[in-house]
C-alpha atoms as a PDB file:
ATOM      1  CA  UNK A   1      11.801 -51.558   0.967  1.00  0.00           C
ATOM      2  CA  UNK A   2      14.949 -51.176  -0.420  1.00  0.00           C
ATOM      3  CA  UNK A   3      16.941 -47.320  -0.830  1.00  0.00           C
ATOM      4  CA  UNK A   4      16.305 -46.766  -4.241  1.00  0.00           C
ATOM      5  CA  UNK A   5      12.146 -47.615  -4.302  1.00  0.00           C
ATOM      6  CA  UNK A   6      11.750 -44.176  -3.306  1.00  0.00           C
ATOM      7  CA  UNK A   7      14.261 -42.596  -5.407  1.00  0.00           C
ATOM      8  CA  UNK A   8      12.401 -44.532  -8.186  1.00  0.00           C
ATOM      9  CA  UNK A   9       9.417 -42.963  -7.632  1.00  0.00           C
ATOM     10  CA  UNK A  10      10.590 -39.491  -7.221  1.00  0.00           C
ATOM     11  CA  UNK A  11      12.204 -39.745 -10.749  1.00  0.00           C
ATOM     12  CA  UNK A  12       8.624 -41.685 -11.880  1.00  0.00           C
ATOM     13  CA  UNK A  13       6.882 -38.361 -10.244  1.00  0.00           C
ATOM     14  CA  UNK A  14       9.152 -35.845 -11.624  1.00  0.00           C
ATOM     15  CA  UNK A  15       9.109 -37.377 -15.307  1.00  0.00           C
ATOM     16  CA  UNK A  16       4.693 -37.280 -15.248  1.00  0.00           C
ATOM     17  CA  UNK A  17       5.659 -34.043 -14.086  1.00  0.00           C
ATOM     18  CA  UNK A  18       7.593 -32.755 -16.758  1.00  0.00           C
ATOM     19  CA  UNK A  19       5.375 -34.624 -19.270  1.00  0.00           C
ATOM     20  CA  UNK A  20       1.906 -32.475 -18.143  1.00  0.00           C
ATOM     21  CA  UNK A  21       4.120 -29.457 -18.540  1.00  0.00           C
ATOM     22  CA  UNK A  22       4.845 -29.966 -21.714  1.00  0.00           C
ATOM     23  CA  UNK A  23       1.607 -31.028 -22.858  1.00  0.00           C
ATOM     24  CA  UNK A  24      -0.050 -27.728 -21.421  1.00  0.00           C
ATOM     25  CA  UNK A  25       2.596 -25.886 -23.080  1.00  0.00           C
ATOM     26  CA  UNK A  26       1.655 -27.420 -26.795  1.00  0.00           C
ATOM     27  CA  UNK A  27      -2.085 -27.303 -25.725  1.00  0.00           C
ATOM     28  CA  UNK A  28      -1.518 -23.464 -24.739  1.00  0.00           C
ATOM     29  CA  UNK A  29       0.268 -22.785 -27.883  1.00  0.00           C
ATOM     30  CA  UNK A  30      -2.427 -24.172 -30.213  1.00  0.00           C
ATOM     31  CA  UNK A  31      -5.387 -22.006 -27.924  1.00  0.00           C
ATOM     32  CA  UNK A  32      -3.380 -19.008 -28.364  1.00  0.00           C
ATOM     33  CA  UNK A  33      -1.801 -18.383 -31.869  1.00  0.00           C
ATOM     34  CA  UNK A  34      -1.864 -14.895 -31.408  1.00  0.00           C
ATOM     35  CA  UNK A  35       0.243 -14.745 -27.959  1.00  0.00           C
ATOM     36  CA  UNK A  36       3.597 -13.290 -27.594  1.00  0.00           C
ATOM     37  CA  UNK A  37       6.029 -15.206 -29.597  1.00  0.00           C
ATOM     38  CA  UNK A  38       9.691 -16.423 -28.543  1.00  0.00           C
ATOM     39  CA  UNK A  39      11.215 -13.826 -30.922  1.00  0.00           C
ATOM     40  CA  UNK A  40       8.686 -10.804 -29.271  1.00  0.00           C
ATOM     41  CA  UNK A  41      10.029 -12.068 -25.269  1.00  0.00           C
ATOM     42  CA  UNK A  42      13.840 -11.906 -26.102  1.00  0.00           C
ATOM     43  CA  UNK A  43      13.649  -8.497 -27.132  1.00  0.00           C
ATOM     44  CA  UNK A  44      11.515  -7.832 -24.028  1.00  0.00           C
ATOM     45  CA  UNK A  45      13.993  -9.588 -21.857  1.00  0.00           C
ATOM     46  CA  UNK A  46      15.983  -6.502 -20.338  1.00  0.00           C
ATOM     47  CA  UNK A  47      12.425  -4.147 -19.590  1.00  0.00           C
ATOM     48  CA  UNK A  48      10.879  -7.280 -18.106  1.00  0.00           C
ATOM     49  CA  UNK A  49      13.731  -8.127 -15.673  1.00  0.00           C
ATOM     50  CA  UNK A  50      14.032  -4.216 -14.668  1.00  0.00           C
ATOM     51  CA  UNK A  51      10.671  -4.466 -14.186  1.00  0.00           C
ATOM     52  CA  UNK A  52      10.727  -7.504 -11.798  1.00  0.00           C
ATOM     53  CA  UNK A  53      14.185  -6.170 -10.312  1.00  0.00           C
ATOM     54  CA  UNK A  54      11.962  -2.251  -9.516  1.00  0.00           C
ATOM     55  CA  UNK A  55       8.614  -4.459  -8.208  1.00  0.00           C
ATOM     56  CA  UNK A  56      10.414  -6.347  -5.597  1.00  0.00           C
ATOM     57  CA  UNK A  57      12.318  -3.787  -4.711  1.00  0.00           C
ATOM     58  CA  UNK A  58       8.906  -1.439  -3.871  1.00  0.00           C
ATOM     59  CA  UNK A  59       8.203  -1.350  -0.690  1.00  0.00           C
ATOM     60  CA  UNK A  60       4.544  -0.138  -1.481  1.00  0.00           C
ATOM     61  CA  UNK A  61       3.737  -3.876  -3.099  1.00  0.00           C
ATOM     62  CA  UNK A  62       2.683  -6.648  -0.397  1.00  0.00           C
ATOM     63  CA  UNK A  63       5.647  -8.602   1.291  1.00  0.00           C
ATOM     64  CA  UNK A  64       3.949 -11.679  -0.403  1.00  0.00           C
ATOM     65  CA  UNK A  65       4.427 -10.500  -4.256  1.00  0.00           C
ATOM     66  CA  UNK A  66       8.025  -9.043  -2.884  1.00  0.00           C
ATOM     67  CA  UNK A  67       8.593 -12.434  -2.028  1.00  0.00           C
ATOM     68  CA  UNK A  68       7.288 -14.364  -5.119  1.00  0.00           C
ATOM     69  CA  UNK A  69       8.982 -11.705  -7.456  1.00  0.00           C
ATOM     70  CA  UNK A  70      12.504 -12.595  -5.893  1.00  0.00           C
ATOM     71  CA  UNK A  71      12.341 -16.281  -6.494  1.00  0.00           C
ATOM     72  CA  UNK A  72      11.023 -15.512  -9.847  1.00  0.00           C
ATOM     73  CA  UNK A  73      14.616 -13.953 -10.122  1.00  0.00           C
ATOM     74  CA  UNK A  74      15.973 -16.725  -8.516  1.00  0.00           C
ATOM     75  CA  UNK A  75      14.421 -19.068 -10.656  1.00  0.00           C
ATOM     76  CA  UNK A  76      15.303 -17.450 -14.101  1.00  0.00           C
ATOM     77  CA  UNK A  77      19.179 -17.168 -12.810  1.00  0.00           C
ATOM     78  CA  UNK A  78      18.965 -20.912 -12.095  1.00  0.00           C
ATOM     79  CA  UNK A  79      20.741 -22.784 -14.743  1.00  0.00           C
ATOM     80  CA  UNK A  80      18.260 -25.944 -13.941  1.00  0.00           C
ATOM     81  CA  UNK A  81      14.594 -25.492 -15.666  1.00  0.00           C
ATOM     82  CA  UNK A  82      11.262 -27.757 -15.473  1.00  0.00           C
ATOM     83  CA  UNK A  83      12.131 -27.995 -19.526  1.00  0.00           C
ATOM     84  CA  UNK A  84      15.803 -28.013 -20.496  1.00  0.00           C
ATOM     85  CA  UNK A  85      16.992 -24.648 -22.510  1.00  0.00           C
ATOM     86  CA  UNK A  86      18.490 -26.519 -25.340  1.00  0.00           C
ATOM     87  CA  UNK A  87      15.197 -28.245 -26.486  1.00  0.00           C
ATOM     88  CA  UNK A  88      13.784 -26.370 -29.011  1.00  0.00           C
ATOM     89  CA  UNK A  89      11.090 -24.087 -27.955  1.00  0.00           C
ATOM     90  CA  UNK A  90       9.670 -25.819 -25.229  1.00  0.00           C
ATOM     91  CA  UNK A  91      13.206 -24.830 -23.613  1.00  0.00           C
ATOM     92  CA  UNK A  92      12.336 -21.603 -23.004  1.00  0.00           C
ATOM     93  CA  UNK A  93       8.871 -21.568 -23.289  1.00  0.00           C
ATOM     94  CA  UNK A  94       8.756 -22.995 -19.197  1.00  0.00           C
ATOM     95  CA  UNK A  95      10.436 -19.300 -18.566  1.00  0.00           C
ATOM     96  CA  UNK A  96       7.466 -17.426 -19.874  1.00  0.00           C
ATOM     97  CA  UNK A  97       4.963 -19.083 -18.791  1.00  0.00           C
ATOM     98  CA  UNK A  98       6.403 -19.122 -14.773  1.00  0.00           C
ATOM     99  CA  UNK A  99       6.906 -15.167 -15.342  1.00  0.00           C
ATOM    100  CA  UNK A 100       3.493 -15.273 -16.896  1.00  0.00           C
ATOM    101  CA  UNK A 101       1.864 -16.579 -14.060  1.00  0.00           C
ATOM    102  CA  UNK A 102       3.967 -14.918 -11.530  1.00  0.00           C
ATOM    103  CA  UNK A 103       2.874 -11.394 -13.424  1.00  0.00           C
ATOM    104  CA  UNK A 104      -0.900 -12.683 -13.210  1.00  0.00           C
ATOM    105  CA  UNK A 105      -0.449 -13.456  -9.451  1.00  0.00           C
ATOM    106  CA  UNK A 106       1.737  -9.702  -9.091  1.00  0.00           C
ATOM    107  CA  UNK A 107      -1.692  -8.031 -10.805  1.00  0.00           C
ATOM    108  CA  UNK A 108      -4.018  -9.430  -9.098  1.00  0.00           C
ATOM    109  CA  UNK A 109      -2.019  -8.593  -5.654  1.00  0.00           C
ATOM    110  CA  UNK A 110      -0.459  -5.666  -6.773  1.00  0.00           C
ATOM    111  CA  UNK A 111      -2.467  -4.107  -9.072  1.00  0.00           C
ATOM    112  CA  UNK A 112      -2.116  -2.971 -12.759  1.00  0.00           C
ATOM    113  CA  UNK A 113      -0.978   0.194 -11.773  1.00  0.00           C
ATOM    114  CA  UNK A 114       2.524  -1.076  -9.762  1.00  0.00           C
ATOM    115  CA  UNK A 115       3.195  -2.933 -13.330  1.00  0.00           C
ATOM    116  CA  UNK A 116       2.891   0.422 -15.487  1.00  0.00           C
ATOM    117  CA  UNK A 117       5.150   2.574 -12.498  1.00  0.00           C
ATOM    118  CA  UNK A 118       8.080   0.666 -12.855  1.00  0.00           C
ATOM    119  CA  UNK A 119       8.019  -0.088 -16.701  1.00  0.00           C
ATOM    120  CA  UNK A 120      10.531   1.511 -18.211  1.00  0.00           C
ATOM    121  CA  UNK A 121      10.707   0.527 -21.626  1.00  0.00           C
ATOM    122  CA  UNK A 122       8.421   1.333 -24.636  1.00  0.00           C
ATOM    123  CA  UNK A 123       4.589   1.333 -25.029  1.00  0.00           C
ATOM    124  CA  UNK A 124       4.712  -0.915 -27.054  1.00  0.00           C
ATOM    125  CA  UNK A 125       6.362  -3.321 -24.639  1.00  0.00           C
ATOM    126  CA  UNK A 126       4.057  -2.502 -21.816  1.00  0.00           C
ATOM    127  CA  UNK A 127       0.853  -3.652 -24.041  1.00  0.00           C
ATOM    128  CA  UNK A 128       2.801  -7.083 -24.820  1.00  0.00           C
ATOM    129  CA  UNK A 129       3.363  -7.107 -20.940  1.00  0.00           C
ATOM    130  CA  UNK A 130       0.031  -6.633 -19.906  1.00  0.00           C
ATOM    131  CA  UNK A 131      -0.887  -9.014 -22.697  1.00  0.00           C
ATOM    132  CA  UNK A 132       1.485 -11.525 -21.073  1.00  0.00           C
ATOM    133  CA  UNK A 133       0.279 -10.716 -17.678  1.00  0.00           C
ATOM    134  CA  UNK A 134      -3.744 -11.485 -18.802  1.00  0.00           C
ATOM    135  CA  UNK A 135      -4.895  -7.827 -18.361  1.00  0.00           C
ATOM    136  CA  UNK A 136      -7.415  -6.779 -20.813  1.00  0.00           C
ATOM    137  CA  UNK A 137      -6.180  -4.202 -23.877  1.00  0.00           C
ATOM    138  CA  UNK A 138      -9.047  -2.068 -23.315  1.00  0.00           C
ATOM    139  CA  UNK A 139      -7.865  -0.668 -19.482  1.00  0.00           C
ATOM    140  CA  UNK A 140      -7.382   2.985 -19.329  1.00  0.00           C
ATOM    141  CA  UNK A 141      -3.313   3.333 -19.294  1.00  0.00           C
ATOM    142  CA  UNK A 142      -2.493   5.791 -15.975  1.00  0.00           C
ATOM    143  CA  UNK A 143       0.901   6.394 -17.303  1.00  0.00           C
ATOM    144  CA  UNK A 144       1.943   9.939 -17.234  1.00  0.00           C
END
């Protein structure tokens, strides 16, 4: 077995990889017409990263959702994605659905109520978060 067998099959790997990601990103976007679009997550950019940035930072949430929120914030510093940037879409679509599931995971852990403490931005932004982060729109909101 030569060096580059190996290396040859990581590459094979990473490319089936990157394939099934991008199918269950067009498969998601044809379920879900009515999810957040690109356009909606921009302008939610700077609450969501506050957000993330205030969760990780709370020493009330488990060590374990400390932990996955900083590599989220790792991760979306990292100039190197699953799906490149510059194709269109898709290139930024791997972003939201990593924070999506990371939010999921964070809720489940966590709890809905940790989400709505640290929001700081509009209402109307939290109910697209929770949206994003699979909670149900008819919860009882326990913001003050």
């Amino acid at each position: 077995m030569t060096w580059w067998q190996p290396v040859l099959g990581l590459l094979a790997g990473l490319a089936v990889a990157y394939g099934a990601l991008v199918v269950a990103l067009l498969v998601s976007a044809r379920r879900h017409p009515h999810a957040l679009g690109l356009r909606d997550v921009l302008r939610l950019l700077p609450d969501l990263l506050r957000l993330l940035r205030a969760l990780a930072a709370d020493r009330t949430v488990p060590r374990g959702v400390r932990v996955r929120l900083i590599l989220l914030l790792g991760y979306l510093a990292c100039p190197i994605d699953l799906v490149p940037d510059v194709v269109p879409v898709l290139g930024y679509a791997d972003d939201v659905l990593v924070v999506a599931l990371v939010l999921r995971s964070v809720v489940r852990r966590a709890g809905a109520d940790a989400l709505r403490r640290h929001w700081q931005g509009t209402d109307a932004g939290l109910a697209a978060i929770e949206r994003l982060a699979g909670l149900p729109a008819d919860l009882p909101d326990s913001r003050a």
